[in-house]
PDB file of N, CA and C in Angstrom:
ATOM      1  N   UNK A   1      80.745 -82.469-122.906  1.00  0.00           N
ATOM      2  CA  UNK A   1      79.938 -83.048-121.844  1.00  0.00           C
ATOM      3  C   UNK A   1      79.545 -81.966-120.842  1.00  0.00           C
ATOM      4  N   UNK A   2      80.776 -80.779-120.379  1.00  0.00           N
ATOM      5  CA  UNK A   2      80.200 -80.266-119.325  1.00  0.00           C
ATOM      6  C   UNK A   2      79.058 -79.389-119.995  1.00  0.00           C
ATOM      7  N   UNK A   3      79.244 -78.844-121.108  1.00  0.00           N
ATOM      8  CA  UNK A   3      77.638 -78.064-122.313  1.00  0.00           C
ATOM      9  C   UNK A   3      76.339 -78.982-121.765  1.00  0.00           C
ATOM     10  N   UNK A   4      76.650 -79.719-121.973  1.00  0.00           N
ATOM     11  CA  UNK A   4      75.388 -80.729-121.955  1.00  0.00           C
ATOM     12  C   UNK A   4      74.918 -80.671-120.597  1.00  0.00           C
ATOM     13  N   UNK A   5      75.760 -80.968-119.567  1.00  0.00           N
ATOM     14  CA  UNK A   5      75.553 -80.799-118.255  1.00  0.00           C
ATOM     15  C   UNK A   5      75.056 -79.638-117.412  1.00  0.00           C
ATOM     16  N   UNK A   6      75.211 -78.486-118.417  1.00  0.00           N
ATOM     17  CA  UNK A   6      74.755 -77.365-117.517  1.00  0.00           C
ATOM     18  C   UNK A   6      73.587 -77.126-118.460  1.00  0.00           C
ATOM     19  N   UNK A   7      73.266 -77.246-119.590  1.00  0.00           N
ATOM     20  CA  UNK A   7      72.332 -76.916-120.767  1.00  0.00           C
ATOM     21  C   UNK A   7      70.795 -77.690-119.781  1.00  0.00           C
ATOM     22  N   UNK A   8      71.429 -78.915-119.405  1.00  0.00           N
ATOM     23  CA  UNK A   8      70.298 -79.420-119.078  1.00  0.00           C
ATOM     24  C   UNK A   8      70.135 -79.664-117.196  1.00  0.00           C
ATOM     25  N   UNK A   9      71.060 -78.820-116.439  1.00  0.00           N
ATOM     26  CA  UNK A   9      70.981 -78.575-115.114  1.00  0.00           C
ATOM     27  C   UNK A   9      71.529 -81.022-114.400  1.00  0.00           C
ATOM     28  N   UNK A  10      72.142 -80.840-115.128  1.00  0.00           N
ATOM     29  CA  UNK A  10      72.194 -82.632-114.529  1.00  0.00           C
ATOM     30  C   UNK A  10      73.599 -83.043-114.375  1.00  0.00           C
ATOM     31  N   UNK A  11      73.839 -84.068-113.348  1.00  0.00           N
ATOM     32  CA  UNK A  11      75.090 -83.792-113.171  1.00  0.00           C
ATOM     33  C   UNK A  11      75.971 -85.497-113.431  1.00  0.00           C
ATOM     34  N   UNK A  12      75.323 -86.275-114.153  1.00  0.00           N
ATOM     35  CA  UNK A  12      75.453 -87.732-114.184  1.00  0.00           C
ATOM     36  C   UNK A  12      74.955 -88.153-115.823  1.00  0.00           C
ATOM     37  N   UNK A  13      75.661 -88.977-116.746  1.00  0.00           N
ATOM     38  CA  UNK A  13      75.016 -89.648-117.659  1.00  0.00           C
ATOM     39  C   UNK A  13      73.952 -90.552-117.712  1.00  0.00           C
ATOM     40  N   UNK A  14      73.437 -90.899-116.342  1.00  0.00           N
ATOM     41  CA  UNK A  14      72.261 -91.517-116.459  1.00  0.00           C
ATOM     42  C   UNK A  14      71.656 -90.151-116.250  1.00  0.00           C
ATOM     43  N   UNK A  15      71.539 -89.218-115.483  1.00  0.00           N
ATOM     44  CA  UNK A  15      70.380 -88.194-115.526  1.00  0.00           C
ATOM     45  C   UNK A  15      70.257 -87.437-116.880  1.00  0.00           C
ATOM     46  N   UNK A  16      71.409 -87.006-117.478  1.00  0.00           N
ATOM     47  CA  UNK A  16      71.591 -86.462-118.892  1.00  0.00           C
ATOM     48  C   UNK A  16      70.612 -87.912-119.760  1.00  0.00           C
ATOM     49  N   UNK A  17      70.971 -89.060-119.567  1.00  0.00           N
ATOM     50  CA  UNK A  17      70.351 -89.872-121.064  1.00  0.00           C
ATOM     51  C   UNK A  17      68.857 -89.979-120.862  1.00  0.00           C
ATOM     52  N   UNK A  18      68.266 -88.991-119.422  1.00  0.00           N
ATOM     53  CA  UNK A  18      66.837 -88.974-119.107  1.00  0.00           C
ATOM     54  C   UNK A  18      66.104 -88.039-119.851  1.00  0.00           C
ATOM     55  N   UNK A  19      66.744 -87.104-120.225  1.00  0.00           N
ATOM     56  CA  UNK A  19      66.604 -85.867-120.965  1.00  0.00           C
ATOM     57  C   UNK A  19      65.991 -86.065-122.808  1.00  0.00           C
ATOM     58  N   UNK A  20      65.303 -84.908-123.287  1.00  0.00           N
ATOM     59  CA  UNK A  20      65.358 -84.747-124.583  1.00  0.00           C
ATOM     60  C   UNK A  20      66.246 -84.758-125.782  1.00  0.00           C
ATOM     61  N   UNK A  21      67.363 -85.156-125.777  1.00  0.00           N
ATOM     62  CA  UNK A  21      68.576 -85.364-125.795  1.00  0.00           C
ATOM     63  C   UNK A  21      68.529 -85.375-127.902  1.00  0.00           C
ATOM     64  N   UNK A  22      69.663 -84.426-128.522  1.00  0.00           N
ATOM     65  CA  UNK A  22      69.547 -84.565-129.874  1.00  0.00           C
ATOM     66  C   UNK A  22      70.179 -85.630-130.006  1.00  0.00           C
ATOM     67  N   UNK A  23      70.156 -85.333-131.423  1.00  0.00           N
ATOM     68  CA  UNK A  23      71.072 -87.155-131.810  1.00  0.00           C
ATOM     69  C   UNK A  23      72.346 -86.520-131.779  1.00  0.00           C
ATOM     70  N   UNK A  24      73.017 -85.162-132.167  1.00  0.00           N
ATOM     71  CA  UNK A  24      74.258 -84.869-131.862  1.00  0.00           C
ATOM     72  C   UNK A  24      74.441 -84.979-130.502  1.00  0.00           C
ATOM     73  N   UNK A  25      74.204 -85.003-129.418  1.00  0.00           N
ATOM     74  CA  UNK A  25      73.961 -85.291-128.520  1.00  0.00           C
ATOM     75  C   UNK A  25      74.498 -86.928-127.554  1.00  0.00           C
ATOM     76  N   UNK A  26      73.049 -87.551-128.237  1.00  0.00           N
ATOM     77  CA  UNK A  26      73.442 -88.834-127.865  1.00  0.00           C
ATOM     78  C   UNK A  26      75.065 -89.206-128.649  1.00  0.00           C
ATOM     79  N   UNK A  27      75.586 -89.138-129.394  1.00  0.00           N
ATOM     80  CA  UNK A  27      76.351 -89.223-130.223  1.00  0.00           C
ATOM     81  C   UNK A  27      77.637 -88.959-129.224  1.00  0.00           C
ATOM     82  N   UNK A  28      77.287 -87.264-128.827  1.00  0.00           N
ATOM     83  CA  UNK A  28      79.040 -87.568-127.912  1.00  0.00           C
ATOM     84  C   UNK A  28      78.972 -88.376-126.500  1.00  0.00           C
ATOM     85  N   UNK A  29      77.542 -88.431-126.296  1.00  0.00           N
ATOM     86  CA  UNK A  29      77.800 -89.560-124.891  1.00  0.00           C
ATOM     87  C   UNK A  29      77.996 -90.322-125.006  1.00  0.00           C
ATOM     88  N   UNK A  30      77.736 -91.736-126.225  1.00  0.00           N
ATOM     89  CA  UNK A  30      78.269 -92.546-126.563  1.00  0.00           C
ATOM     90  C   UNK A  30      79.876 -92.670-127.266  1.00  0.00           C
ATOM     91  N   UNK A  31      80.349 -91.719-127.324  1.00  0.00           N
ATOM     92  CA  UNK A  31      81.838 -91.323-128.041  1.00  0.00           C
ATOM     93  C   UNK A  31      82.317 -91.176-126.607  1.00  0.00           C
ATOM     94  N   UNK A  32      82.235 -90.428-125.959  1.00  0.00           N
ATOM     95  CA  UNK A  32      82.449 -90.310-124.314  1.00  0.00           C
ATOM     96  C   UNK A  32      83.018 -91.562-123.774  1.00  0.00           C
ATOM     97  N   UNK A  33      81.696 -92.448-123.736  1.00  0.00           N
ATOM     98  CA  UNK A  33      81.854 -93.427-123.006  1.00  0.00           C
ATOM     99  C   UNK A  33      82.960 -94.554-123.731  1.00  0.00           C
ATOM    100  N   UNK A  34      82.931 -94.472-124.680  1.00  0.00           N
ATOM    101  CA  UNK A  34      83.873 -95.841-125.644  1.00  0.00           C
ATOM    102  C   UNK A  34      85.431 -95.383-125.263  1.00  0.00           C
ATOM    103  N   UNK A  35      85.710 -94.070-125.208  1.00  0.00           N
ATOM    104  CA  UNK A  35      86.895 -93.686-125.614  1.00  0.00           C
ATOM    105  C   UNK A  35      87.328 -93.854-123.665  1.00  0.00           C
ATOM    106  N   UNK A  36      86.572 -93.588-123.074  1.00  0.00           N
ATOM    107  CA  UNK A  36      86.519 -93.152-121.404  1.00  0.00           C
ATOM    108  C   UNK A  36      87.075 -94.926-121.236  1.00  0.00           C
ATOM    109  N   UNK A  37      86.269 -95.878-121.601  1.00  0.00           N
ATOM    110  CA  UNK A  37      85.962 -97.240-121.732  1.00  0.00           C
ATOM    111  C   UNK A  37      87.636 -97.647-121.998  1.00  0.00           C
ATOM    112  N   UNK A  38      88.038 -97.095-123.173  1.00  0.00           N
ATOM    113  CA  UNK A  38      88.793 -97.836-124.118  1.00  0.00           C
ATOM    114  C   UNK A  38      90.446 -97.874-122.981  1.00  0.00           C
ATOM    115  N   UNK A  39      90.089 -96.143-122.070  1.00  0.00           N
ATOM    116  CA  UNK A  39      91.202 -95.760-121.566  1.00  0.00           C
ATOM    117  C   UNK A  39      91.306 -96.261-119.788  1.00  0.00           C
ATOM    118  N   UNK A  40      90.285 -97.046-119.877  1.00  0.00           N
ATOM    119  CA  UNK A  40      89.669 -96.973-118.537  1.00  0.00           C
ATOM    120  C   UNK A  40      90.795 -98.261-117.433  1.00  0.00           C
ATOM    121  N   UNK A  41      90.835 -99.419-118.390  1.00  0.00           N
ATOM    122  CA  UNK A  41      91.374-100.219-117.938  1.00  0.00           C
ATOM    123  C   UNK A  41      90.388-101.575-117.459  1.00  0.00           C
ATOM    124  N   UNK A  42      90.835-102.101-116.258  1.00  0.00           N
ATOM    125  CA  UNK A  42      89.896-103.220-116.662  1.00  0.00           C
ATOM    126  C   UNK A  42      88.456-103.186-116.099  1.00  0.00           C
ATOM    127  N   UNK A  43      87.920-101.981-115.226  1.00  0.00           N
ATOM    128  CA  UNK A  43      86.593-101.887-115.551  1.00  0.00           C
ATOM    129  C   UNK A  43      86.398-101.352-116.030  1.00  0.00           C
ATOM    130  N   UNK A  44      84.677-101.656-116.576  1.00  0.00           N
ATOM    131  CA  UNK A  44      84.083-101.374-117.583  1.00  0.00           C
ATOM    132  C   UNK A  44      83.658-100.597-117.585  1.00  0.00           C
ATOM    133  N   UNK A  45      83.171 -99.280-118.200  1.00  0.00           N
ATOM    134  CA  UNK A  45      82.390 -98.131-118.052  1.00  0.00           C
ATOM    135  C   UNK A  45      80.961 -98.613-119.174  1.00  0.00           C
ATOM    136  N   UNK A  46      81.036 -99.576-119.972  1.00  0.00           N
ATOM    137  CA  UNK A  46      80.197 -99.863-121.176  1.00  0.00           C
ATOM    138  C   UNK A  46      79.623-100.855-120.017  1.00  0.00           C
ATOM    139  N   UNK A  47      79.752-101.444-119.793  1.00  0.00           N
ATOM    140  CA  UNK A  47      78.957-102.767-118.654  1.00  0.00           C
ATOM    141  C   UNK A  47      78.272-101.717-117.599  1.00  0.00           C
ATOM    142  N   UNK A  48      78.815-100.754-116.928  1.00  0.00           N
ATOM    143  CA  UNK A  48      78.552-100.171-115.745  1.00  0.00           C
ATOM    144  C   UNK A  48      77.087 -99.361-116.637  1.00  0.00           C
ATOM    145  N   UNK A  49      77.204 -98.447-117.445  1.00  0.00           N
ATOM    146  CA  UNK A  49      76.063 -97.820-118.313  1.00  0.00           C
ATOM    147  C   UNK A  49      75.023 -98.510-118.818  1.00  0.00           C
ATOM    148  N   UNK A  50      75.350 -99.720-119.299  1.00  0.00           N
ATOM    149  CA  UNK A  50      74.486-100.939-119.607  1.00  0.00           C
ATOM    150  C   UNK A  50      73.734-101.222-118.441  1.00  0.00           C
ATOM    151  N   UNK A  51      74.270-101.504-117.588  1.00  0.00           N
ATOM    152  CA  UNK A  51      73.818-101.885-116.398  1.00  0.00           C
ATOM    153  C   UNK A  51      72.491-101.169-115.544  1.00  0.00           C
ATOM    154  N   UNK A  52      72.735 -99.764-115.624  1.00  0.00           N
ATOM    155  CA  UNK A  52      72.463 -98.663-115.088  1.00  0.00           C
ATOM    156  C   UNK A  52      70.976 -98.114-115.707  1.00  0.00           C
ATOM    157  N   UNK A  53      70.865 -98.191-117.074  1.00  0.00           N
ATOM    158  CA  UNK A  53      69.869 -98.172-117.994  1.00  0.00           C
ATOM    159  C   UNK A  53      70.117 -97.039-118.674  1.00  0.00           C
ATOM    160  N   UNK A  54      71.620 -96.286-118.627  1.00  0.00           N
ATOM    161  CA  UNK A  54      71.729 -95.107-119.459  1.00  0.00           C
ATOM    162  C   UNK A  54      71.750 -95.591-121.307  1.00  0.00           C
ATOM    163  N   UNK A  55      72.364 -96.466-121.340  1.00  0.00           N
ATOM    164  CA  UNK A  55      72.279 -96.703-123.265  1.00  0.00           C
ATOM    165  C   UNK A  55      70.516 -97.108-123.134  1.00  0.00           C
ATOM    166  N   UNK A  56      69.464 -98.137-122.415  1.00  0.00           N
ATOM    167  CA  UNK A  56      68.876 -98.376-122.644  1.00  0.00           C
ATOM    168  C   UNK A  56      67.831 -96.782-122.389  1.00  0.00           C
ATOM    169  N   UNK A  57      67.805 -95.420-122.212  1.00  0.00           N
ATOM    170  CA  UNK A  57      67.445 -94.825-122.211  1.00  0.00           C
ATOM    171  C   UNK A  57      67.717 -93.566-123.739  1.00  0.00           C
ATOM    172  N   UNK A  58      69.089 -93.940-123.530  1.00  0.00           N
ATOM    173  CA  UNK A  58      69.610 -93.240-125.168  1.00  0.00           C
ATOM    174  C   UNK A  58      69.128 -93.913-126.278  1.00  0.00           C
ATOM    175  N   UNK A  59      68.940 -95.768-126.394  1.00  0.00           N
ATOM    176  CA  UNK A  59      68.454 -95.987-127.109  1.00  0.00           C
ATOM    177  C   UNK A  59      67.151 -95.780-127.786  1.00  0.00           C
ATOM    178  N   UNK A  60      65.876 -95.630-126.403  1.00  0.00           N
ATOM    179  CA  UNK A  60      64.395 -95.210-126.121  1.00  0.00           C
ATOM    180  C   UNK A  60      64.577 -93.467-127.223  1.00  0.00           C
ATOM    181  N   UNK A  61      65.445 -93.166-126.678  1.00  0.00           N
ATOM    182  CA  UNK A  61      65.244 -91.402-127.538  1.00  0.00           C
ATOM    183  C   UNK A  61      65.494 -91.958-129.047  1.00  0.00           C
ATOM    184  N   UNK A  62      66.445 -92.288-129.537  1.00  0.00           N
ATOM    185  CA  UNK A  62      66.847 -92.797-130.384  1.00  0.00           C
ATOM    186  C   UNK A  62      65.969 -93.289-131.442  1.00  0.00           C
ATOM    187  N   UNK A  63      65.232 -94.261-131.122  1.00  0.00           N
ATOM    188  CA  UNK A  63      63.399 -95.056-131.194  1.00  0.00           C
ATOM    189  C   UNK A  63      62.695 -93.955-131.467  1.00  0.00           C
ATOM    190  N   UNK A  64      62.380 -92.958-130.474  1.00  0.00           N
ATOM    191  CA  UNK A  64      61.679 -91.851-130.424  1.00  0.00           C
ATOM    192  C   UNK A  64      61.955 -90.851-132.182  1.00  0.00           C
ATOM    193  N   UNK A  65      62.971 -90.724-132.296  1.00  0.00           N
ATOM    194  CA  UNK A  65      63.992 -89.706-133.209  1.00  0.00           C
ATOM    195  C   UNK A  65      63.332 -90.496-134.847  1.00  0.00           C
ATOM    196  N   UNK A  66      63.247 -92.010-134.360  1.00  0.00           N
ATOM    197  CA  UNK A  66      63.398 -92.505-135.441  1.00  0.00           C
ATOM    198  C   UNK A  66      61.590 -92.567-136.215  1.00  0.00           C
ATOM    199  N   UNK A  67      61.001 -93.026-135.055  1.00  0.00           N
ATOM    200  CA  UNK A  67      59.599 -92.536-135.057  1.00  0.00           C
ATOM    201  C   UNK A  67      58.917 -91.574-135.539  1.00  0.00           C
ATOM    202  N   UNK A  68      59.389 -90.366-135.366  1.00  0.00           N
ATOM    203  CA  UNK A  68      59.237 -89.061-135.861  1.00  0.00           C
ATOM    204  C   UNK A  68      58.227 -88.541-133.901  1.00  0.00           C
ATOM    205  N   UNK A  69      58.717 -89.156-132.734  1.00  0.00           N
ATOM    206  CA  UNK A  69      57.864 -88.604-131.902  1.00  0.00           C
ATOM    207  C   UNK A  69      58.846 -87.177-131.399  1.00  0.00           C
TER     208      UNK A  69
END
């Protein structure tokens, strides 16, 4: 995560899932968040990201990837 964070000057997973982002990429932010999630207790870090529009922005690249844009 911190690679990612300085690669792309951002200091938050919603500003990182704003980015050009590879699919190895999206991959550990979503591994990030499940495992962060899993250890987190009883709030949510998956509700809070949901919320926020970071998966709905990882998903948009994702779309993009799949597209060929």
């Amino acid at each position: 995560m911190d690679k990612m964070e300085k690669k792309y000057s951002k200091t938050g997973l919603l500003e990182l899932s704003e980015e050009k982002l590879t699919f190895e990429e999206i991959v550990t932010i979503y591994t990030f968040i499940e495992r962060a999630d899993h250890h987190c207790g009883e709030e949510s870090l998956f509700d809070e990201y949901s919320q926020n529009g970071t998966f709905s922005n990882l998903r948009k690249r994702l779309d993009e990837m799949r597209g060929g844009n």
